[in-house]
C-alpha atoms as a PDB file:
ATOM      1  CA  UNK A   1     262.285 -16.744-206.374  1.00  0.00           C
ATOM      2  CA  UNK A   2     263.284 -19.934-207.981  1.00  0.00           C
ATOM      3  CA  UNK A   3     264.423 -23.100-206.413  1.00  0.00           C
ATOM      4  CA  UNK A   4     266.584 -25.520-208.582  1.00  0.00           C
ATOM      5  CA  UNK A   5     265.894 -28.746-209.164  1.00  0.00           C
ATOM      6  CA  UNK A   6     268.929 -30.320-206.465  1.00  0.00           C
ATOM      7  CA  UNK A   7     268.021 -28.060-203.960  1.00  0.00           C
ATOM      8  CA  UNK A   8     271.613 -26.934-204.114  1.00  0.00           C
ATOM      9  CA  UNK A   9     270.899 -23.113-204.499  1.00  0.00           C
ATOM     10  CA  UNK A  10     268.166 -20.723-204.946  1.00  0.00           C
ATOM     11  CA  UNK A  11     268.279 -17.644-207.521  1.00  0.00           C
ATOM     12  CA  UNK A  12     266.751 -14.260-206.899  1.00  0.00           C
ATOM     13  CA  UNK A  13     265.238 -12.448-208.789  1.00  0.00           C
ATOM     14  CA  UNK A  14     268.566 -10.348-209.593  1.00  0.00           C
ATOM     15  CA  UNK A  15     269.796 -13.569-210.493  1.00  0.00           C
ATOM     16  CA  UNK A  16     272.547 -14.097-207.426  1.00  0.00           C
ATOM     17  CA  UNK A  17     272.878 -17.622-206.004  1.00  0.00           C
ATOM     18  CA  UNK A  18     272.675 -17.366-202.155  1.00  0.00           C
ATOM     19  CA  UNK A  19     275.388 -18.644-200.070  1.00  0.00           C
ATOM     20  CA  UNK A  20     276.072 -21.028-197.380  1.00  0.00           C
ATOM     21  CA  UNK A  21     276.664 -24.679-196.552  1.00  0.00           C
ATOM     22  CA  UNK A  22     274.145 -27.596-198.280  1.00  0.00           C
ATOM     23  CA  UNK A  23     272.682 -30.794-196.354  1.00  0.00           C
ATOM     24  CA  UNK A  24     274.640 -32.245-198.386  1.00  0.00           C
ATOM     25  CA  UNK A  25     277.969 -30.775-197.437  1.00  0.00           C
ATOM     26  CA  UNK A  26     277.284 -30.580-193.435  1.00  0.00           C
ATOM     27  CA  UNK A  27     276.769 -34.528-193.488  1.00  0.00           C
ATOM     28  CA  UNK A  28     279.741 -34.912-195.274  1.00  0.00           C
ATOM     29  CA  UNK A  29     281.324 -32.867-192.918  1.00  0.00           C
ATOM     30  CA  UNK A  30     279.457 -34.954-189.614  1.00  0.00           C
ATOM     31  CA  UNK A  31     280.980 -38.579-191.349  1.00  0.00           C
ATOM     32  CA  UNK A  32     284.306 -36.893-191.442  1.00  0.00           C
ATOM     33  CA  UNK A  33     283.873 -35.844-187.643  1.00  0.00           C
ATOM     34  CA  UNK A  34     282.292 -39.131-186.827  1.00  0.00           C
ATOM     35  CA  UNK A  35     285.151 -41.137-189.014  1.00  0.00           C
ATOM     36  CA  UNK A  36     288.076 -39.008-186.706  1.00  0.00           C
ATOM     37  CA  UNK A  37     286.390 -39.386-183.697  1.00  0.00           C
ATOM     38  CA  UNK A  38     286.036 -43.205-184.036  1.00  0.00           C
ATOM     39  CA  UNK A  39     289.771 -43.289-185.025  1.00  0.00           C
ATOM     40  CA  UNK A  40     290.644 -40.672-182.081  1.00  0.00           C
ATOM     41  CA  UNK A  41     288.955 -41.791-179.192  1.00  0.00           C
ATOM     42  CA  UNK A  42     290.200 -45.437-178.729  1.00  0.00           C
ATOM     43  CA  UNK A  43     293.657 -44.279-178.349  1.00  0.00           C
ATOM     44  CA  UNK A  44     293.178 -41.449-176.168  1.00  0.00           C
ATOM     45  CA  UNK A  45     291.404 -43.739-173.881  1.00  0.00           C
ATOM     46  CA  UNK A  46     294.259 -46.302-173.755  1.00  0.00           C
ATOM     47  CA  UNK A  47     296.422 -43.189-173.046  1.00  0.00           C
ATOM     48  CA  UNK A  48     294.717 -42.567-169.890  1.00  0.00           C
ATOM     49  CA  UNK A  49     294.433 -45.952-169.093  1.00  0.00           C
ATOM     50  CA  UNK A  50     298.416 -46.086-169.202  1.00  0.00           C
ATOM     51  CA  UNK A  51     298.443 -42.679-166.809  1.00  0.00           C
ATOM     52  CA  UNK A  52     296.828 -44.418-164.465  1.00  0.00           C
ATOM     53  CA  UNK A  53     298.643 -47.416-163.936  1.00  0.00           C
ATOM     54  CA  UNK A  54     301.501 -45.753-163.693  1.00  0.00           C
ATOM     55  CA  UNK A  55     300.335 -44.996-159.982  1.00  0.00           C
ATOM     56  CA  UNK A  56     300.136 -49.049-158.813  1.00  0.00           C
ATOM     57  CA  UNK A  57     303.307 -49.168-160.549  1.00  0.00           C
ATOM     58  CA  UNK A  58     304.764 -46.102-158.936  1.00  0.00           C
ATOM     59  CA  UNK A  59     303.687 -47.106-155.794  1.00  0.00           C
ATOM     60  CA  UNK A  60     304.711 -51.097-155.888  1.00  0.00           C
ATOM     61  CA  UNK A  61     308.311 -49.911-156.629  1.00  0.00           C
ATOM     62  CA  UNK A  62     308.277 -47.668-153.786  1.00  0.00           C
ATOM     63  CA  UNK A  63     306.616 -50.300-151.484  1.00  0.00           C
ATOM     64  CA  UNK A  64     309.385 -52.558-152.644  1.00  0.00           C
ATOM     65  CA  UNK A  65     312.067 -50.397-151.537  1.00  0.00           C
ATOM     66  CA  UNK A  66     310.425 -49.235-148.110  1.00  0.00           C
ATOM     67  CA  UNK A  67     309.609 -53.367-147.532  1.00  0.00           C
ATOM     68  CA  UNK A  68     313.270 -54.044-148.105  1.00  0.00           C
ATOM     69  CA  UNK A  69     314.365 -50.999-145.866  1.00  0.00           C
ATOM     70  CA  UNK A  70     312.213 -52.440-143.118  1.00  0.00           C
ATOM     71  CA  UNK A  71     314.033 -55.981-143.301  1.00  0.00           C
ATOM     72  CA  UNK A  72     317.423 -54.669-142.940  1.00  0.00           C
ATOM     73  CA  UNK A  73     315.944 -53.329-139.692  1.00  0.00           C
ATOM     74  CA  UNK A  74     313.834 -55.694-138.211  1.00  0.00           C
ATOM     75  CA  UNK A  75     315.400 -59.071-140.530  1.00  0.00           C
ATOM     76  CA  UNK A  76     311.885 -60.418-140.794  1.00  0.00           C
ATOM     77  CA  UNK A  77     309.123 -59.284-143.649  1.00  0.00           C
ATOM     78  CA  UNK A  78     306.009 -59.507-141.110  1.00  0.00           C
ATOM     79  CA  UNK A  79     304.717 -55.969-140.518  1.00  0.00           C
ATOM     80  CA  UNK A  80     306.189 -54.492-143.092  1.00  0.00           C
ATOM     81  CA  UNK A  81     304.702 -51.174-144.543  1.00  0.00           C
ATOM     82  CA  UNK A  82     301.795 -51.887-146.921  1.00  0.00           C
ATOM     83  CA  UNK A  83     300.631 -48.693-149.090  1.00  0.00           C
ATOM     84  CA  UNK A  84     296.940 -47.438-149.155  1.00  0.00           C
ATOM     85  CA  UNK A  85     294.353 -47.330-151.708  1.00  0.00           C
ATOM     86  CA  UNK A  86     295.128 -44.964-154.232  1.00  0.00           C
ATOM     87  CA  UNK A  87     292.969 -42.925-156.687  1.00  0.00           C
ATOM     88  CA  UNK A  88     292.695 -45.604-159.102  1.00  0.00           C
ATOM     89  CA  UNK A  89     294.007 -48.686-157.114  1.00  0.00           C
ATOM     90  CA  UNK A  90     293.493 -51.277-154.239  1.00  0.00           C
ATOM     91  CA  UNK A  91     297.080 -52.351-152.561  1.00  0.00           C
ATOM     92  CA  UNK A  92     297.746 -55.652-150.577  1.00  0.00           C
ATOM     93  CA  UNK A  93     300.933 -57.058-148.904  1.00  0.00           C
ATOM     94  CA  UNK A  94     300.835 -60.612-148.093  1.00  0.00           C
ATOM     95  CA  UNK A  95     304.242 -61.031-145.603  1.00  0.00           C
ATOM     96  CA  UNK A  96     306.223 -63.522-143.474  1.00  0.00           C
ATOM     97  CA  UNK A  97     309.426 -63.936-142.125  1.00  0.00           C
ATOM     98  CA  UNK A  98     311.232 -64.466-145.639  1.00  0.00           C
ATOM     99  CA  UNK A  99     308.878 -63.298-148.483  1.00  0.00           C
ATOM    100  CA  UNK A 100     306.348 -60.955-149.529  1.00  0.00           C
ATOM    101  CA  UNK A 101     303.844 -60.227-152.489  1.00  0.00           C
ATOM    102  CA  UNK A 102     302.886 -56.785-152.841  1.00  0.00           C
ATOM    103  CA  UNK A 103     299.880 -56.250-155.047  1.00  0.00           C
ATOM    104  CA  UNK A 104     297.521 -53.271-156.293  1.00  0.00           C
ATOM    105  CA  UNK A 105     294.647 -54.631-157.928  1.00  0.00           C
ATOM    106  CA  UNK A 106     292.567 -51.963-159.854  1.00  0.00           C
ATOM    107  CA  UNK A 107     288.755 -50.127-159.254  1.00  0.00           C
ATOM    108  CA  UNK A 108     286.214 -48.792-161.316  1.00  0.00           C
ATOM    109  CA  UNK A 109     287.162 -48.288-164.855  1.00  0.00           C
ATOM    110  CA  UNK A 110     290.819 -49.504-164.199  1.00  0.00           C
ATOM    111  CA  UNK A 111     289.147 -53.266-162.828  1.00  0.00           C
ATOM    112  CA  UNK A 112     290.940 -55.006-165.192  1.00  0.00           C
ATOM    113  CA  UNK A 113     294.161 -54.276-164.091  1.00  0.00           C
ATOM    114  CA  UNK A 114     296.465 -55.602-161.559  1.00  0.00           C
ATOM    115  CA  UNK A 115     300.466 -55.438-160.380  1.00  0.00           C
ATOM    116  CA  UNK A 116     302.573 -57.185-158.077  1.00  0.00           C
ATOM    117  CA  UNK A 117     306.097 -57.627-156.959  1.00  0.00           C
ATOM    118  CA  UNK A 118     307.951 -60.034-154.424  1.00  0.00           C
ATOM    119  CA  UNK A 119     311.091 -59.697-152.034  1.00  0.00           C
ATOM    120  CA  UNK A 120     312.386 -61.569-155.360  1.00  0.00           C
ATOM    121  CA  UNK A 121     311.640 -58.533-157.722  1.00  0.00           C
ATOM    122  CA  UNK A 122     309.303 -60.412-160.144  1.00  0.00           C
ATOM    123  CA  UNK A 123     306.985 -58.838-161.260  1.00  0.00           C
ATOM    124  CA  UNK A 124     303.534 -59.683-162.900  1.00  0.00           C
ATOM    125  CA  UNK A 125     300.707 -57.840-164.479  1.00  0.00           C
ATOM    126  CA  UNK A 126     297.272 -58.129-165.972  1.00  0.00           C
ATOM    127  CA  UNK A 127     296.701 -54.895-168.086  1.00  0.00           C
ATOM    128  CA  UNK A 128     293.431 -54.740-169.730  1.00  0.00           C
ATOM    129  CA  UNK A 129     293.041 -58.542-169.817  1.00  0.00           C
ATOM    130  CA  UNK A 130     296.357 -58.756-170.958  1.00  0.00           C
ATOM    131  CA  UNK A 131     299.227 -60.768-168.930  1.00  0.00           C
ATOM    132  CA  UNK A 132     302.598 -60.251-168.457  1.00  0.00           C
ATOM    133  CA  UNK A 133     304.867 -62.679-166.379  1.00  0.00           C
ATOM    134  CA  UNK A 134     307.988 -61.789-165.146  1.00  0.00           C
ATOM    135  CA  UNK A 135     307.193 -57.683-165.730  1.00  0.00           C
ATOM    136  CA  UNK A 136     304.971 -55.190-165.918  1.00  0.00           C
ATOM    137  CA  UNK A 137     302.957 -54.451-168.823  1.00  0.00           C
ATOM    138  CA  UNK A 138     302.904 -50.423-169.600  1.00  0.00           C
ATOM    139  CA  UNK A 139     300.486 -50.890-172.826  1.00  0.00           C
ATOM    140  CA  UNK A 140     297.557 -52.586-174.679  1.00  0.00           C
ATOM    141  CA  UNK A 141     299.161 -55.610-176.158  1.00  0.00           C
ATOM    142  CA  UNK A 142     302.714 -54.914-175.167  1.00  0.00           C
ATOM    143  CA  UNK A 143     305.121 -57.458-173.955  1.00  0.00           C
ATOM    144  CA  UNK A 144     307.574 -57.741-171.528  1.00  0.00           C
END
């Protein structure tokens, strides 16, 4: 048996190279992985980021509309329905007679995050250290 000089192949003694992969061409393959990978997995985790605050954003809007339906029967914002803590989220009303502030702030890996909405329908967001006044931000760097 003869090895060659690159370690590429070896001969035997019929004179047939062997086959399979090199070193060298599994860590070219691993870099081409790794290269993906590093390309891949920022985006799929600000894809899940923007699944999940789609609940506090979800659930805002439909505190909105069950806060109004309570003033048209009671005229008066104090008591109002207030949602509970979600999967992903924290919620808060802050109510009087003639405003409110609904908010769902964000836990664990969704801290940075928060939402909230008045009786006036503005609406302000921190996504991901981001800020958006006067909306909700639904992205990384997106704008109102």
């Amino acid at each position: 048996m003869r090895i060659s000089a690159n370690f590429q192949h070896y001969q035997h003694k019929n004179g047939a190279k062997s086959k399979g992969f090199t070193l060298i061409e599994l860590m070219i393959v691993v870099a081409i992985i790794g290269i993906l990978a590093s390309i891949a997995l920022p985006s799929y985790t600000d894809y899940v980021k923007r699944g999940k605050a789609a609940e506090a954003t979800s659930t805002l809007a439909d505190a909105r509309v069950k806060m109004e339906q309570f003033f048209q029967d009671n005229r008066d914002y104090t008591g109002g329905p207030c949602p509970v803590a979600g999967k992903h989220f924290e919620y808060a009303c802050d109510a009087d007679a003639t405003t409110y502030i609904l908010t769902a702030t964000g836990t664990g890996d969704m801290s940075d995050f928060s939402f909230d909405v008045n009786q006036a329908n503005v609406k302000n967001s921190t996504y991901d250290g981001g800020t958006g006044t006067g909306c909700w931000l639904t992205s990384k760097g997106g704008s109102c």
